[in-house]
C-alpha atoms as a PDB file:
ATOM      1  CA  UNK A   1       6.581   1.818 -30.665  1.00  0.00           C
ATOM      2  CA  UNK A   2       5.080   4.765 -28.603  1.00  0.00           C
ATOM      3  CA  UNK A   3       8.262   4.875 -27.128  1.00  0.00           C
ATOM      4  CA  UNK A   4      10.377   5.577 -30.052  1.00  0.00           C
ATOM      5  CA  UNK A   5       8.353   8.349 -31.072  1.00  0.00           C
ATOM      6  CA  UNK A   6       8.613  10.161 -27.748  1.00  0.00           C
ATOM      7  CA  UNK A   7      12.737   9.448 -28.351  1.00  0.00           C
ATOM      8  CA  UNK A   8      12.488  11.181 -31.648  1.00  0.00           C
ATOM      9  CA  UNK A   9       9.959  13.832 -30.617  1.00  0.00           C
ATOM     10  CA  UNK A  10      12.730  14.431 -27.699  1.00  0.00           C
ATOM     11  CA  UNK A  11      15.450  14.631 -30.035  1.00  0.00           C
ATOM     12  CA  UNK A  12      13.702  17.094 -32.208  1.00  0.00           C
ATOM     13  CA  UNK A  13      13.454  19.429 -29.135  1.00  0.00           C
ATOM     14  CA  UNK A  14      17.039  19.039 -28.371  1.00  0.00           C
ATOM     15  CA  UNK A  15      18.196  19.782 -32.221  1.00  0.00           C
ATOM     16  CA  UNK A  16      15.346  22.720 -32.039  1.00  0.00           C
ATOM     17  CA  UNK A  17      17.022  24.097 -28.475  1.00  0.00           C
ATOM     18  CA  UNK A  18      20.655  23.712 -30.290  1.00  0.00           C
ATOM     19  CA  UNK A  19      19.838  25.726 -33.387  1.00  0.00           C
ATOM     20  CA  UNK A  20      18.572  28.527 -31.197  1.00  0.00           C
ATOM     21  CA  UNK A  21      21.162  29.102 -29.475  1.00  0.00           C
ATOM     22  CA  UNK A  22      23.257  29.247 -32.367  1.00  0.00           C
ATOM     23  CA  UNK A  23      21.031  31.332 -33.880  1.00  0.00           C
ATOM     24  CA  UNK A  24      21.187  33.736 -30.900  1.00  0.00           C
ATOM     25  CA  UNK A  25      23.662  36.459 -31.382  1.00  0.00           C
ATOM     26  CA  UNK A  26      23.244  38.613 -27.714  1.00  0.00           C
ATOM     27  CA  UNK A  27      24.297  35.602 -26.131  1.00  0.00           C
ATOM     28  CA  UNK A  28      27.893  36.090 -23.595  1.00  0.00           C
ATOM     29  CA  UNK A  29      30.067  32.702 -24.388  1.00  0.00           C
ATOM     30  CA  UNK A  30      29.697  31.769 -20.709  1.00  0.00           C
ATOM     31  CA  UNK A  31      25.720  31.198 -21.041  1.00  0.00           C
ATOM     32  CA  UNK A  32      26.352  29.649 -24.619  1.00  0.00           C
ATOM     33  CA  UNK A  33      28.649  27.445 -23.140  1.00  0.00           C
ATOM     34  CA  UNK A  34      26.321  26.337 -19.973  1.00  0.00           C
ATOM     35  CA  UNK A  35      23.576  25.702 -23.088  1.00  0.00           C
ATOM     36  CA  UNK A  36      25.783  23.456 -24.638  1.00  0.00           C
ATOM     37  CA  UNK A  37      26.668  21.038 -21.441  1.00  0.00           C
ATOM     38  CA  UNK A  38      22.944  21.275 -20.526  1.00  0.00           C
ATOM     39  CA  UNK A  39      21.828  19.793 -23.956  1.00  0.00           C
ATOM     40  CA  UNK A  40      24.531  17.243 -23.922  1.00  0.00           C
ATOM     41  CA  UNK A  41      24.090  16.668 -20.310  1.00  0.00           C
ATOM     42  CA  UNK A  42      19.807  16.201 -21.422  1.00  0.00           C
ATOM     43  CA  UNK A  43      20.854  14.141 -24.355  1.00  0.00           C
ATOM     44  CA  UNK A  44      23.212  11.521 -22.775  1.00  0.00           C
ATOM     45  CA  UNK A  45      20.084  10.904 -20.272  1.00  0.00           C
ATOM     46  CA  UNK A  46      17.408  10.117 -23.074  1.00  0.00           C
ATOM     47  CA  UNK A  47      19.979   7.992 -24.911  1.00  0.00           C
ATOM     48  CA  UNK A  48      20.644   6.014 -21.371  1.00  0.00           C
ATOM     49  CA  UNK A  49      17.406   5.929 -19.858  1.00  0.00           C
ATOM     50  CA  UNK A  50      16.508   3.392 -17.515  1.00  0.00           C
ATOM     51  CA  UNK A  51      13.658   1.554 -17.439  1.00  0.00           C
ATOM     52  CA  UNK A  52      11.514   1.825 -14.354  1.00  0.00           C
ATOM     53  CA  UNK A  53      11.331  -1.396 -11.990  1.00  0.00           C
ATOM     54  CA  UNK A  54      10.850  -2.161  -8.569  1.00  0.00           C
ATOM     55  CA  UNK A  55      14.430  -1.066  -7.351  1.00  0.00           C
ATOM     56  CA  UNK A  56      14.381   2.296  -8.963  1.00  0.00           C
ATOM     57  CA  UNK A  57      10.991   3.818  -8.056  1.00  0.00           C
ATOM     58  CA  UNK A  58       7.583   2.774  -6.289  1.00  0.00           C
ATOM     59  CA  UNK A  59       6.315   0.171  -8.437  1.00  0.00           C
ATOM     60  CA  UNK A  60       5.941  -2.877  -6.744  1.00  0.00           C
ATOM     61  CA  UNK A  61       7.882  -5.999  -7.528  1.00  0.00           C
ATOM     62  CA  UNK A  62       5.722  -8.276  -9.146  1.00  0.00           C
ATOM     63  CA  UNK A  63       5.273  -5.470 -11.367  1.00  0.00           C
ATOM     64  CA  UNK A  64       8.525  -5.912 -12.476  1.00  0.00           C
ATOM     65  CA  UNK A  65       9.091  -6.880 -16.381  1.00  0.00           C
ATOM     66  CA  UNK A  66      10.997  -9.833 -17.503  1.00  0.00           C
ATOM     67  CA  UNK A  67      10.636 -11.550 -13.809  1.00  0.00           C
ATOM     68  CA  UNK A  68      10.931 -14.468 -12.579  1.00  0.00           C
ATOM     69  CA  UNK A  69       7.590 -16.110 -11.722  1.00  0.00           C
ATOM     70  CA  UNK A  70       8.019 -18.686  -9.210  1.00  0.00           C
ATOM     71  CA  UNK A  71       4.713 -20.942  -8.893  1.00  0.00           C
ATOM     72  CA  UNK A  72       3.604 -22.837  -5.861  1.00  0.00           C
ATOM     73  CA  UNK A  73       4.314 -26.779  -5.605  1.00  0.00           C
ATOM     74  CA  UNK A  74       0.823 -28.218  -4.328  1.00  0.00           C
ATOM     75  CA  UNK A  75       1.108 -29.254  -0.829  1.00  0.00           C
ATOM     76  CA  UNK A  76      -2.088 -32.060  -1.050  1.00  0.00           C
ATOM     77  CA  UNK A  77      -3.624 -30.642   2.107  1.00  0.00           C
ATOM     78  CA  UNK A  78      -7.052 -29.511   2.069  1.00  0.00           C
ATOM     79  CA  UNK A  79      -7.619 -25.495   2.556  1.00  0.00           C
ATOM     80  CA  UNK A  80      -8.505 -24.519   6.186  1.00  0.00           C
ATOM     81  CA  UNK A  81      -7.720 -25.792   9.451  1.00  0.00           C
ATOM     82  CA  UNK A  82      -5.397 -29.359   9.662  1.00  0.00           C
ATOM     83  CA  UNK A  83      -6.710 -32.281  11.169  1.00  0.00           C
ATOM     84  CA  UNK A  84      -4.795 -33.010  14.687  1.00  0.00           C
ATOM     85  CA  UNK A  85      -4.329 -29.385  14.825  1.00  0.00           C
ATOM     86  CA  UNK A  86      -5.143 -27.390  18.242  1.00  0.00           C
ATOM     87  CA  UNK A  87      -7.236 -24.591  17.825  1.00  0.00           C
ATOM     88  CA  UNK A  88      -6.480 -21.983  20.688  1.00  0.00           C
ATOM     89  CA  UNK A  89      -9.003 -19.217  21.481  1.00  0.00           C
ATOM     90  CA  UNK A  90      -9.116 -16.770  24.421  1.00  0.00           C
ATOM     91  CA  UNK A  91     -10.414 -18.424  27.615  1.00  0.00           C
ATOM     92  CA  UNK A  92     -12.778 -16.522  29.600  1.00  0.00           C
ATOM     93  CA  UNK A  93     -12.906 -14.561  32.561  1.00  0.00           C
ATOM     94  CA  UNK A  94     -13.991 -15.768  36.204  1.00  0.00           C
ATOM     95  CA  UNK A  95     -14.799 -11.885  37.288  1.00  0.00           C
ATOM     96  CA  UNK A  96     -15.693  -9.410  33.946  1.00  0.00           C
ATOM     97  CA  UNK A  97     -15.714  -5.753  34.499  1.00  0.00           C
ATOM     98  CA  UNK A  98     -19.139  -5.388  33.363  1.00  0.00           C
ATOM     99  CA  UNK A  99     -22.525  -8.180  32.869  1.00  0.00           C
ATOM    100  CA  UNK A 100     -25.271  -7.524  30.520  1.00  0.00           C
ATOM    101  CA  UNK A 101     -27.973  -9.409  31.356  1.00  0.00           C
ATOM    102  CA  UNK A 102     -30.180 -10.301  28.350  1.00  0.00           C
ATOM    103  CA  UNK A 103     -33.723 -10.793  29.312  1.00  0.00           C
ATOM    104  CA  UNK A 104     -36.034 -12.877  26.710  1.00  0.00           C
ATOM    105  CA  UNK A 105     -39.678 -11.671  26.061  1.00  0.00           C
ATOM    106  CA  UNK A 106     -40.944 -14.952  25.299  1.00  0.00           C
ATOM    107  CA  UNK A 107     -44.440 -13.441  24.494  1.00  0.00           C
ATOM    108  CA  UNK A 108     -42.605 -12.288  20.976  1.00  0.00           C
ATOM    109  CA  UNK A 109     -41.763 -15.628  20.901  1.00  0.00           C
ATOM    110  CA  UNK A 110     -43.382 -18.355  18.301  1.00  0.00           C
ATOM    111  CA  UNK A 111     -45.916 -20.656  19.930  1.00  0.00           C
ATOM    112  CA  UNK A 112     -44.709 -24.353  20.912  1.00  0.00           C
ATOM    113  CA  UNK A 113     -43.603 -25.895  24.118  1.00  0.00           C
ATOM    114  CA  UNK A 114     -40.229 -23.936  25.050  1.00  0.00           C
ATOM    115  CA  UNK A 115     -37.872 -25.911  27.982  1.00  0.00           C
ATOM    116  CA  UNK A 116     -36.164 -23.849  30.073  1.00  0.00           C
ATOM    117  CA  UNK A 117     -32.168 -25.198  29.405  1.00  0.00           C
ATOM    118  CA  UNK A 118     -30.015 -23.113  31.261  1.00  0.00           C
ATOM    119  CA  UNK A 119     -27.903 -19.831  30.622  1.00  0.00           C
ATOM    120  CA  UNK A 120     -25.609 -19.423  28.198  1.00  0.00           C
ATOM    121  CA  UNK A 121     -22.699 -16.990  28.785  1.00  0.00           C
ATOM    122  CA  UNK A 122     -20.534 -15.296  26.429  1.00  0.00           C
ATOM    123  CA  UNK A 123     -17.879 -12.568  26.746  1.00  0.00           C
ATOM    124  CA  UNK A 124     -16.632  -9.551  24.434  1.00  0.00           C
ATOM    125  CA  UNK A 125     -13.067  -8.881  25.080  1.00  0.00           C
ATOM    126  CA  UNK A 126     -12.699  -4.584  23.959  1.00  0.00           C
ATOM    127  CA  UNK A 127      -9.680  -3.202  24.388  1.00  0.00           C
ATOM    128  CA  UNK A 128     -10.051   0.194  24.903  1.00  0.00           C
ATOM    129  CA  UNK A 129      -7.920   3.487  24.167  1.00  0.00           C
ATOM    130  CA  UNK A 130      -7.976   6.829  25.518  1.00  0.00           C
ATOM    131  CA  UNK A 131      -5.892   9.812  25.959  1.00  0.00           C
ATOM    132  CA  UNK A 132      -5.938  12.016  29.482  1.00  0.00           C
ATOM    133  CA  UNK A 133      -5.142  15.302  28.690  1.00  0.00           C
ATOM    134  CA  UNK A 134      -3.764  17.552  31.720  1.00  0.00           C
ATOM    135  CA  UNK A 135      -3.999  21.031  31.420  1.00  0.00           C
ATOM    136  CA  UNK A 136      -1.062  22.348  34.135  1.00  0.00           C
ATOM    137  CA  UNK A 137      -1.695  26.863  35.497  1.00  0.00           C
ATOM    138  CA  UNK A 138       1.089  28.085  37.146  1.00  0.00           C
ATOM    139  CA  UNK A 139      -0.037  31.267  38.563  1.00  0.00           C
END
């Protein structure tokens, strides 16, 4: 409904624009006659305006009016990892560039009888990017 009154608010303008010009006697025939295939060139767009959708412009397609929605068939499987499937994670290295060694203050510790179990080792992979800039003088 919004739409059609933009149309005929458009088409107002375009009868407004066409009267003027007639109206207009200091105008030379050639102008008049660019005038005339500007408004009919302006009017034959409004009458065949296309709709926006995803394959004229940026909206995106399931933005698209009158589409097809296509819904998922359940698959019965449980969300998250399969059974029977093999995880794979990355396996770590004999000789890391660098080792952090932790130490524990066990006096901030809670009382009770702490055994000592062993160390436990883990390793942050960072991969690391830098630029060398080389400044060249040629004297």
């Amino acid at each position: 409904m919004g739409e059609n009154k933009n149309k005929e608010s458009i088409q107002d303008i375009i009868e407004n624009a066409r009267k003027q010009i007639a109206e207009e006697k200091n105008l030379s025939p050639a102008i008049r006659a660019t005038f005339d295939v500007l408004i009919a060139l302006l009017s034959l767009l409004v009458e065949k305006r296309i709709p926006k959708n995803s394959k004229n412009s940026s909206i995106p397609p399931s933005a698209d009016p009158n589409r097809e929605k296509k819904l998922k068939e359940k698959s019965g499987k449980k969300p998250g990892g399969q059974f029977g499937h093999k995880g794979s994670y990355l396996e770590p290295v004999k000789n890391p560039d660098h080792v952090v060694p932790l130490k524990v203050d066990r006096s901030k510790l809670p009382p009770g009888n702490w055994k000592f179990y062993g160390v436990d080792r883990r390793q942050l992979f960072e991969i690391k990017t830098y630029l060398d800039l080389l400044s060249i003088k040629v004297k």
